[in-house]
C-alpha atoms as a PDB file:
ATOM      1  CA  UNK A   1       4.462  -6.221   9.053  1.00  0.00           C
ATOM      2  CA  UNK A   2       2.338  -4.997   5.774  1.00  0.00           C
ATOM      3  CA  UNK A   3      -0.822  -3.351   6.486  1.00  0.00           C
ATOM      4  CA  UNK A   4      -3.572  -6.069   4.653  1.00  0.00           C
ATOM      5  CA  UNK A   5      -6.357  -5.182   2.626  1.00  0.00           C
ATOM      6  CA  UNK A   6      -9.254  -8.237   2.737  1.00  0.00           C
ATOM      7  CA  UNK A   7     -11.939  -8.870   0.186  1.00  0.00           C
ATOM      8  CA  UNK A   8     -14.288 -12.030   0.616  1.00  0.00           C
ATOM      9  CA  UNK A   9     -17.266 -13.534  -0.917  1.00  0.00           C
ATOM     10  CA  UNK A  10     -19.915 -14.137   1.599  1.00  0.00           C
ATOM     11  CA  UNK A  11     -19.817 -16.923   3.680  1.00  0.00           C
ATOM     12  CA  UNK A  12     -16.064 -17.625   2.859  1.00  0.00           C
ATOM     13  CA  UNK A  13     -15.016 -17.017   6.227  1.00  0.00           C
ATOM     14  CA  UNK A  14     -13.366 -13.500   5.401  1.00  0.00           C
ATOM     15  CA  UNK A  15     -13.933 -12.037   8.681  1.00  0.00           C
ATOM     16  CA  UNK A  16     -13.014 -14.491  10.921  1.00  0.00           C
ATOM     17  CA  UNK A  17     -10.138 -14.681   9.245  1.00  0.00           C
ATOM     18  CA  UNK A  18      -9.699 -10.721   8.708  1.00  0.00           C
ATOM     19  CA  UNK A  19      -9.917 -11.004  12.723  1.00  0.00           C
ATOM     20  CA  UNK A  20      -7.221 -13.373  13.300  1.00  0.00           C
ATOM     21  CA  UNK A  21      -4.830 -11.558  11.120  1.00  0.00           C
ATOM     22  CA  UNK A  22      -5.253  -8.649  12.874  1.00  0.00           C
ATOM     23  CA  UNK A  23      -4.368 -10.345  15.951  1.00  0.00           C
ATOM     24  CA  UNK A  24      -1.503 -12.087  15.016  1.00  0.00           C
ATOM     25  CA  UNK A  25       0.240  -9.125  13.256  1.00  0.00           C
ATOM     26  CA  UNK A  26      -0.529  -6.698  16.384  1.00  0.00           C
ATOM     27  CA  UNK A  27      -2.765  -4.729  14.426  1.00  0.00           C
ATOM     28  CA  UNK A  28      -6.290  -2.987  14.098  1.00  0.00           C
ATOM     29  CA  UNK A  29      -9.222  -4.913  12.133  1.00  0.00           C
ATOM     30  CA  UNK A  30     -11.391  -2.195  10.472  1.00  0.00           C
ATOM     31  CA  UNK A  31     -14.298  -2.834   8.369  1.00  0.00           C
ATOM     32  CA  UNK A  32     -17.286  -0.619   9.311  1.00  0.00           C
ATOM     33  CA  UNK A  33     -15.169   1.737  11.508  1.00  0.00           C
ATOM     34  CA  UNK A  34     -13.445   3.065   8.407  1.00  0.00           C
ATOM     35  CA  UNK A  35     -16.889   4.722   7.861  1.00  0.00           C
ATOM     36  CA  UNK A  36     -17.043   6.244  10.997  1.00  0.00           C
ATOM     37  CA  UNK A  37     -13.190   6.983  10.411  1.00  0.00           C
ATOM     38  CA  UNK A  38     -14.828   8.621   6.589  1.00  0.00           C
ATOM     39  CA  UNK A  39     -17.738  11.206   8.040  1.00  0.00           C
ATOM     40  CA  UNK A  40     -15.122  11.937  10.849  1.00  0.00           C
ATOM     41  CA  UNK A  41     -12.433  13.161   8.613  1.00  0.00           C
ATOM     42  CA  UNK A  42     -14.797  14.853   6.649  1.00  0.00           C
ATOM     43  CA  UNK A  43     -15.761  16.742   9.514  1.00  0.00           C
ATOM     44  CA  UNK A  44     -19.534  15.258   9.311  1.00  0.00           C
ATOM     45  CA  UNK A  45     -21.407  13.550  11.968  1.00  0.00           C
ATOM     46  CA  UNK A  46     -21.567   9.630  13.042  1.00  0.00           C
ATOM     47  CA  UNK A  47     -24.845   9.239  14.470  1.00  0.00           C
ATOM     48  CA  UNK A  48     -25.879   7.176  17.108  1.00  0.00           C
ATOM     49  CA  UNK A  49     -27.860   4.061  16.398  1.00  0.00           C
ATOM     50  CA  UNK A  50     -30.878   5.427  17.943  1.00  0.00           C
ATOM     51  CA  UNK A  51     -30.853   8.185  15.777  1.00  0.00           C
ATOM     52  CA  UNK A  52     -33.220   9.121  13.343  1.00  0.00           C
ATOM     53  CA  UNK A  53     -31.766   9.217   9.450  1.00  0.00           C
ATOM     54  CA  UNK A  54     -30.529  12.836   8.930  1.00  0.00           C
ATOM     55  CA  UNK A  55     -32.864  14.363   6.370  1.00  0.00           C
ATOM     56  CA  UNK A  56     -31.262  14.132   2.789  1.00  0.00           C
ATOM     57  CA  UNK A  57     -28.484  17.029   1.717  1.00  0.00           C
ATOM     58  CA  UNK A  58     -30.611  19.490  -0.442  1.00  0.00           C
ATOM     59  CA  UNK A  59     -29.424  19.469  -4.113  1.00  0.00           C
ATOM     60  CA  UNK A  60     -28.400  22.985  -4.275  1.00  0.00           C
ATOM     61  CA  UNK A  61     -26.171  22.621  -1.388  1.00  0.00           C
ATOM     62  CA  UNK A  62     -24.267  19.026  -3.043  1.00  0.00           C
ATOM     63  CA  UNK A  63     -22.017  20.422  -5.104  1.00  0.00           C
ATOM     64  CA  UNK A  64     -20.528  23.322  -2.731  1.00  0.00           C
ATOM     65  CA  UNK A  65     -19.972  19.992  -0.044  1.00  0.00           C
ATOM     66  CA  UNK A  66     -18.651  18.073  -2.723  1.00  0.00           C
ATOM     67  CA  UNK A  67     -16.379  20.503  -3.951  1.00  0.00           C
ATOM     68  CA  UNK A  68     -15.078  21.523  -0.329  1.00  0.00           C
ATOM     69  CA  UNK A  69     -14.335  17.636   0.796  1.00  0.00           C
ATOM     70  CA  UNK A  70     -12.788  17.254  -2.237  1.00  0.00           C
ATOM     71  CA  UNK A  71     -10.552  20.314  -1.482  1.00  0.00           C
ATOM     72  CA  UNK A  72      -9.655  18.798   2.180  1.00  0.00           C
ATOM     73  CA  UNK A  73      -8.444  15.282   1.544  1.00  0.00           C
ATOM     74  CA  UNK A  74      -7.116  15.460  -2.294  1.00  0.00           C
ATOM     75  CA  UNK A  75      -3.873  17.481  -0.969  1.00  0.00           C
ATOM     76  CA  UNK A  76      -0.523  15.738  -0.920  1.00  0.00           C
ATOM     77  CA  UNK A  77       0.104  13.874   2.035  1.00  0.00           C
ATOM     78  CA  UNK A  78       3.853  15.339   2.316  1.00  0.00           C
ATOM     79  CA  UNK A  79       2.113  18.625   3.418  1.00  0.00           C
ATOM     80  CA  UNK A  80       1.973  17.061   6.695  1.00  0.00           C
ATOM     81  CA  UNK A  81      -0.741  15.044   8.714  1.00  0.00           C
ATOM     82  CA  UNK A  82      -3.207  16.590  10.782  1.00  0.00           C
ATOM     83  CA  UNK A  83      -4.078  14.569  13.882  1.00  0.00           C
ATOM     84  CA  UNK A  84      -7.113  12.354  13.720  1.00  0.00           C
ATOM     85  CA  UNK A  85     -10.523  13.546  15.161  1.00  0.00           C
ATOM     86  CA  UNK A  86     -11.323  12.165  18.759  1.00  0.00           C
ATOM     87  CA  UNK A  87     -12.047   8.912  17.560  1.00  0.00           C
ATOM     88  CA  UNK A  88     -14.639   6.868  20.101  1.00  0.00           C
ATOM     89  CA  UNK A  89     -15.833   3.072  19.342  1.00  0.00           C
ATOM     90  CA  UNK A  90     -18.014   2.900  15.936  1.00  0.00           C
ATOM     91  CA  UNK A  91     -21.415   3.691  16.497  1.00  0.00           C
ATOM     92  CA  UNK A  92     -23.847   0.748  15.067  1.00  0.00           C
ATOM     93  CA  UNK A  93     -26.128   1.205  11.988  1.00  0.00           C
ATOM     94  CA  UNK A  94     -28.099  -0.795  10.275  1.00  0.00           C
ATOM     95  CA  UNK A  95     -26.132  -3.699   7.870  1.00  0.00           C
ATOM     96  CA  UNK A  96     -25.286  -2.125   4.593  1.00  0.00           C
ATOM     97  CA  UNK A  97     -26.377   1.397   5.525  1.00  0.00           C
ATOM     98  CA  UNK A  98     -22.945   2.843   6.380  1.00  0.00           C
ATOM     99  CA  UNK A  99     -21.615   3.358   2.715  1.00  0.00           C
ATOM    100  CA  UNK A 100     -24.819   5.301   1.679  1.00  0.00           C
ATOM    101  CA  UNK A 101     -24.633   7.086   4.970  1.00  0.00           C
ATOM    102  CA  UNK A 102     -21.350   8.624   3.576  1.00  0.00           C
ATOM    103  CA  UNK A 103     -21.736   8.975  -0.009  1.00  0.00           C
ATOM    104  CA  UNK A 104     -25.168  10.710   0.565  1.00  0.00           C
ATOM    105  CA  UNK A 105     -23.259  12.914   3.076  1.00  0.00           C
ATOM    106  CA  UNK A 106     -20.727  13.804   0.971  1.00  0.00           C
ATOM    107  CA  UNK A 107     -22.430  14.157  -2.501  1.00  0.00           C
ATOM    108  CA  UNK A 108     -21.065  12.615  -5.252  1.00  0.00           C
ATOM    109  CA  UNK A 109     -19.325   9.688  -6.334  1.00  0.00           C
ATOM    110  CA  UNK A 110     -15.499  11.564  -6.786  1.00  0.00           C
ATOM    111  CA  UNK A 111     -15.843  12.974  -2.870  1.00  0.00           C
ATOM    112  CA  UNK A 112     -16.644   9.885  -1.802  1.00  0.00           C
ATOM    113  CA  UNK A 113     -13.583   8.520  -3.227  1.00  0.00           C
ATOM    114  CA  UNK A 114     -11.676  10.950  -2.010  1.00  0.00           C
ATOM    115  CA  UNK A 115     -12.162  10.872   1.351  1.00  0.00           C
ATOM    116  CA  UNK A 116     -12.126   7.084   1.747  1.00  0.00           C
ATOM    117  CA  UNK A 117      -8.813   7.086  -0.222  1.00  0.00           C
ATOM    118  CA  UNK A 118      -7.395   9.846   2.254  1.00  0.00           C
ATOM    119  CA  UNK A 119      -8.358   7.557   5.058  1.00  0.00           C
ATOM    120  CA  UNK A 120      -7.007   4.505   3.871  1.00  0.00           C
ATOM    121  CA  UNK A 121      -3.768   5.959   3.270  1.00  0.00           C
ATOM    122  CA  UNK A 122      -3.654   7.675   6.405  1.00  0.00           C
ATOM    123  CA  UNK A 123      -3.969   4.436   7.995  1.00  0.00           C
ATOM    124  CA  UNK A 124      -1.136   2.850   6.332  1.00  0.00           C
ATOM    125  CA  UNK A 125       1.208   5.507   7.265  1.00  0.00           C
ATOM    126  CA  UNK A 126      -0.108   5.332  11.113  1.00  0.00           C
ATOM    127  CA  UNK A 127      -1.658   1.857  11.968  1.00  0.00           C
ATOM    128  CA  UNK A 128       1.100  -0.123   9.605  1.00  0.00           C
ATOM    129  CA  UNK A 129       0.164  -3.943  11.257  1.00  0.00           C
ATOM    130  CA  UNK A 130      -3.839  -3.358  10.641  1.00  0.00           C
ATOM    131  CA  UNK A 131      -6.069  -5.244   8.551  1.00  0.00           C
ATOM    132  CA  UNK A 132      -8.277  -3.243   6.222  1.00  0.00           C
ATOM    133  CA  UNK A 133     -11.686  -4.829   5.318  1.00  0.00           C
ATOM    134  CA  UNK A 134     -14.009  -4.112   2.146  1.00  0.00           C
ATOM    135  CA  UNK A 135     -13.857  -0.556   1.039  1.00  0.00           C
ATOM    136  CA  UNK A 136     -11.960  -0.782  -2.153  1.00  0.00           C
ATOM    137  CA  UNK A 137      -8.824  -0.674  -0.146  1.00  0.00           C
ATOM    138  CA  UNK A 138      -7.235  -3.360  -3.166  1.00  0.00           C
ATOM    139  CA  UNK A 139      -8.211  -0.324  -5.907  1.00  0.00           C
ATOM    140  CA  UNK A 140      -7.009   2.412  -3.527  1.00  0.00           C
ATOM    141  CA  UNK A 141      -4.103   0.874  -1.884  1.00  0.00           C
ATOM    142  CA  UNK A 142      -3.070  -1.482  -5.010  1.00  0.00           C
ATOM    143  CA  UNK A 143       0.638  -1.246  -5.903  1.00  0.00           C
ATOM    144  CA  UNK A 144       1.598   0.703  -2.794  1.00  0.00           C
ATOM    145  CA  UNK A 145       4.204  -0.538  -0.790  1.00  0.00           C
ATOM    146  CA  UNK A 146       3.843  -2.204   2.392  1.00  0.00           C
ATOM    147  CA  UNK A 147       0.606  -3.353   1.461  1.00  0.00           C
ATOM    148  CA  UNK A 148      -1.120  -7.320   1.535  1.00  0.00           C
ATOM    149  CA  UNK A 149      -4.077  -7.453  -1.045  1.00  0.00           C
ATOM    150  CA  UNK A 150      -6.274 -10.676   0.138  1.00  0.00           C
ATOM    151  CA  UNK A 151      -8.825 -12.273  -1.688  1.00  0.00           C
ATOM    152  CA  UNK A 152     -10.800 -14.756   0.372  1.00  0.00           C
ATOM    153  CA  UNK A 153     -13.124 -16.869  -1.906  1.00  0.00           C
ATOM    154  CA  UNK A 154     -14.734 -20.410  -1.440  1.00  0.00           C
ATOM    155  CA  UNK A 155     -17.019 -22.562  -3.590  1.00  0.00           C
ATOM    156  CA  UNK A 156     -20.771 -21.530  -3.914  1.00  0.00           C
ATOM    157  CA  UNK A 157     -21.846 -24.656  -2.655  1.00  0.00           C
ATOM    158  CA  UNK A 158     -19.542 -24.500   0.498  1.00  0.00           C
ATOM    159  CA  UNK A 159     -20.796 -20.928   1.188  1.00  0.00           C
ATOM    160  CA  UNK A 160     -24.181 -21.265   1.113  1.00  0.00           C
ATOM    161  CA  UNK A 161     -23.768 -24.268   3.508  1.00  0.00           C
ATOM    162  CA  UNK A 162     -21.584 -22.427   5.960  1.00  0.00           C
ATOM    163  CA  UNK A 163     -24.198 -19.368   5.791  1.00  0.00           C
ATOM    164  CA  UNK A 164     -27.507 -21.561   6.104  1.00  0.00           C
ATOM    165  CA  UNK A 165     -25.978 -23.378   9.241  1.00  0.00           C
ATOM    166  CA  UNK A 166     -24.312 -20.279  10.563  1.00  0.00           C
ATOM    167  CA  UNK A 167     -27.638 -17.835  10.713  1.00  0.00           C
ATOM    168  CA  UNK A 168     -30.031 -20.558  10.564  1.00  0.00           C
ATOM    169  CA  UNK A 169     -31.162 -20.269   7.120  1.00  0.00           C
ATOM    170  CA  UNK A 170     -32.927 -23.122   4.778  1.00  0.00           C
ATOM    171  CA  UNK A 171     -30.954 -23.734   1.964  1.00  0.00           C
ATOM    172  CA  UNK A 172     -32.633 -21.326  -0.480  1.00  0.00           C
ATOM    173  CA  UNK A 173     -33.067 -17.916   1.963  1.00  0.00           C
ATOM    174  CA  UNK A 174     -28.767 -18.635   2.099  1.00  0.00           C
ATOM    175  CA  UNK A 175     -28.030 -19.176  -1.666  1.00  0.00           C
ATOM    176  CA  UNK A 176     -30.564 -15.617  -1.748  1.00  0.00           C
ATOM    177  CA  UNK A 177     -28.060 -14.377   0.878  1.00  0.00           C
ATOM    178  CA  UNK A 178     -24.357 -15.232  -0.596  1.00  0.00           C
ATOM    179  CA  UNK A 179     -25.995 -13.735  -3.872  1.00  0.00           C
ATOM    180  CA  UNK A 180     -26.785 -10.769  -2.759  1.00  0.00           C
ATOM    181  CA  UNK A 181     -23.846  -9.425  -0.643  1.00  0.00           C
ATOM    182  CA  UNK A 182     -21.513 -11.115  -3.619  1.00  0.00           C
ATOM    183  CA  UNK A 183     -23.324  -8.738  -5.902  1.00  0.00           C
ATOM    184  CA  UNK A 184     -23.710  -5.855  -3.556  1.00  0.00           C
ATOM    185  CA  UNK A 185     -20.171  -5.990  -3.630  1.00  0.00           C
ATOM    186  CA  UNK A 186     -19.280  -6.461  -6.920  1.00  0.00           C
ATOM    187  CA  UNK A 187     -21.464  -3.579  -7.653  1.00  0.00           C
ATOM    188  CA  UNK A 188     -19.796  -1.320  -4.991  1.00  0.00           C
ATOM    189  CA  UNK A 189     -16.349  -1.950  -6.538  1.00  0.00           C
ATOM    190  CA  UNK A 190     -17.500  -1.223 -10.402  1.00  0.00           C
ATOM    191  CA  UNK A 191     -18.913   1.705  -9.374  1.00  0.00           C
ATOM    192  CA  UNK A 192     -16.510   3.753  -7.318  1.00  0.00           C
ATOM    193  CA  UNK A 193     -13.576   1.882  -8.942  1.00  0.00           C
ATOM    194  CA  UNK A 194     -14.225   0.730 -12.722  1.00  0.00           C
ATOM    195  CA  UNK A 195     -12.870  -2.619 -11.849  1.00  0.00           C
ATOM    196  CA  UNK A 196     -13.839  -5.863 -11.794  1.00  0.00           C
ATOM    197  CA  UNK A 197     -14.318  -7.429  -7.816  1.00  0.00           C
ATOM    198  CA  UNK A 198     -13.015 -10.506  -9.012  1.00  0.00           C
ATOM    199  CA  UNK A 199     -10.082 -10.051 -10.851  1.00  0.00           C
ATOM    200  CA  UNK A 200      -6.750 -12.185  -9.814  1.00  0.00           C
ATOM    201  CA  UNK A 201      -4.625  -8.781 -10.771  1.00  0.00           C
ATOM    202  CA  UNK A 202      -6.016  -7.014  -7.849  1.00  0.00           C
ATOM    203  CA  UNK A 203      -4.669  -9.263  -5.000  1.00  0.00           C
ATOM    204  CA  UNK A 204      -1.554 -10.707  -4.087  1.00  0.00           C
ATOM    205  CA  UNK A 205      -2.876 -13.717  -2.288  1.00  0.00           C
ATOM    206  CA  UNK A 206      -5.666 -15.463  -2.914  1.00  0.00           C
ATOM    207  CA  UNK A 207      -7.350 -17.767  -0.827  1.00  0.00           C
ATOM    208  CA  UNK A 208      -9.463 -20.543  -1.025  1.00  0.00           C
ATOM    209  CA  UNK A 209     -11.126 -21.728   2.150  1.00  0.00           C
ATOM    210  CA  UNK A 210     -12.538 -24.134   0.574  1.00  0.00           C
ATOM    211  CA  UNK A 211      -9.496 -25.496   0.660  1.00  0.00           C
ATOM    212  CA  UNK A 212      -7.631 -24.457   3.114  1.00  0.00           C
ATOM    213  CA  UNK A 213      -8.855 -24.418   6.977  1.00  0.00           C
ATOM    214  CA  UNK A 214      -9.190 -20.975   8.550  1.00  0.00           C
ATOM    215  CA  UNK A 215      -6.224 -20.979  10.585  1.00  0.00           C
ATOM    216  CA  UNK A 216      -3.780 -22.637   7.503  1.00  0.00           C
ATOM    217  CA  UNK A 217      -5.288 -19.313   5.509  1.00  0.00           C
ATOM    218  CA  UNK A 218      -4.484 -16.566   8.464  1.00  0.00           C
ATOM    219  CA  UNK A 219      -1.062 -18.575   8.411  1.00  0.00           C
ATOM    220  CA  UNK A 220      -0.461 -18.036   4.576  1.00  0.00           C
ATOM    221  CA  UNK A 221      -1.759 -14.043   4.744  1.00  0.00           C
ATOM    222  CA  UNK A 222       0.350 -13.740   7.886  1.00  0.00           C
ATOM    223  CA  UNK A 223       3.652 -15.378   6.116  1.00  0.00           C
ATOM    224  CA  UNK A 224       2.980 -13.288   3.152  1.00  0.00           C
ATOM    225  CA  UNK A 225       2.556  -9.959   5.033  1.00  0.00           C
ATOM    226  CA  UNK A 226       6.284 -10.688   6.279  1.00  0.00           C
ATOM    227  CA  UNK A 227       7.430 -10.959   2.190  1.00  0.00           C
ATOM    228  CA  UNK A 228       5.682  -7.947   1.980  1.00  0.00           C
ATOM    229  CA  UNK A 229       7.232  -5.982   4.143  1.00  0.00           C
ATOM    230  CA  UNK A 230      10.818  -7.340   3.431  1.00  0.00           C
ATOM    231  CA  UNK A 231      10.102  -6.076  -0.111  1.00  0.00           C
ATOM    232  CA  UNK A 232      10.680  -9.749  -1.083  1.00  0.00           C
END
């Protein structure tokens, strides 16, 4: 089976769906774990959620980081793989802090980039049935074989229902909500990737759950992941 990359728009049932994938193909689901996976390869710490912040990197010391993550993860990968760090279960942090956790740990935008990128492909050529959520992992891993780019969308209206009923929202707090991670998102990709979040050429598949009932789309994503790897 092809390793799957999953983008969603909030509320469009992405990671239940992500979830079910990664059942039926065998494989891992990672979303915030590829985070953990990030600081981990980069030989930096993933704290506990008790923890208090770490105090920021001092400026003077950003670019000498910067420069020596970039030297550890932008070399081929036919020099050979290293193992992986003792990985343990990913440590909780507050929603939407894990991405600013590493790209204030490892200075600028380029190391960031280049240590998520090493990850992702290090996955692909080790876990080849998981399911790869958020991250840029359609910018990264795009046109790589053996590799499922998802897009799971729905319409607004649908989505804000699903996310007012699901976390007990009126109407208005969930059309603030589906907003904001949509944007969040969007942002996240146009910054680390130039590209635009929404763009049919990223993605192999898209799906409309609007449309389509949760398990008809894990059905579609998990009949396409078999084209995929065929090389059909």
């Amino acid at each position: 089976m092809a390793v799957v990359t999953i983008s969603r728009e909030h509320g469009a049932f992405g990671t239940e769906i992500g979830h079910l994938v990664a059942e039926r193909l065998g494989g891992r689901y990672l979303d915030r774990e590829l985070i953990d996976m990030a600081l981990q390869f980069a030989g930096l710490h993933v704290p506990e959620a008790s923890e208090p912040p770490a105090p920021p990197v001092p400026q003077q010391e950003v670019p000498g980081l910067a420069r020596r993550i970039l030297d550890a993860v932008t070399g081929p990968l036919s020099a050979g793989l290293q193992p992986w760090p003792r990985y343990a279960p990913p440590k909780q942090t507050a929603v939407g802090e894990e991405d600013s956790l590493l790209r204030q740990a490892v200075g600028t935008d380029d190391a960031y980039v280049a240590v998520m990128s090493q990850v992702l492909e290090r996955i692909v050529e080790e876990q080849p049935h998981a399911v790869l959520v958020g991250r840029g992992g359609q910018c990264i891993l795009g046109g790589r074989p053996g590799v499922l780019n998802v897009f799971v969308c729905g319409s607004l209206a649908d989505r804000i229902q699903r996310v007012a009923e699901g976390e007990k929202l009126d109407r208005q707090d969930a059309a603030s909500s589906v907003r904001a991670f949509d944007e969040e998102r969007s942002r996240y990709i146009r910054r680390y990737f130039g590209a635009d979040w929404q763009r049919p050429s990223l993605y192999h598949l898209t799906v409309n759950t609007s449309w389509l009932s949760i398990d008809q789309a894990v059905d579609l994503i998990v009949k396409a992941a078999t084209f995929v790897e065929r090389g059909a």
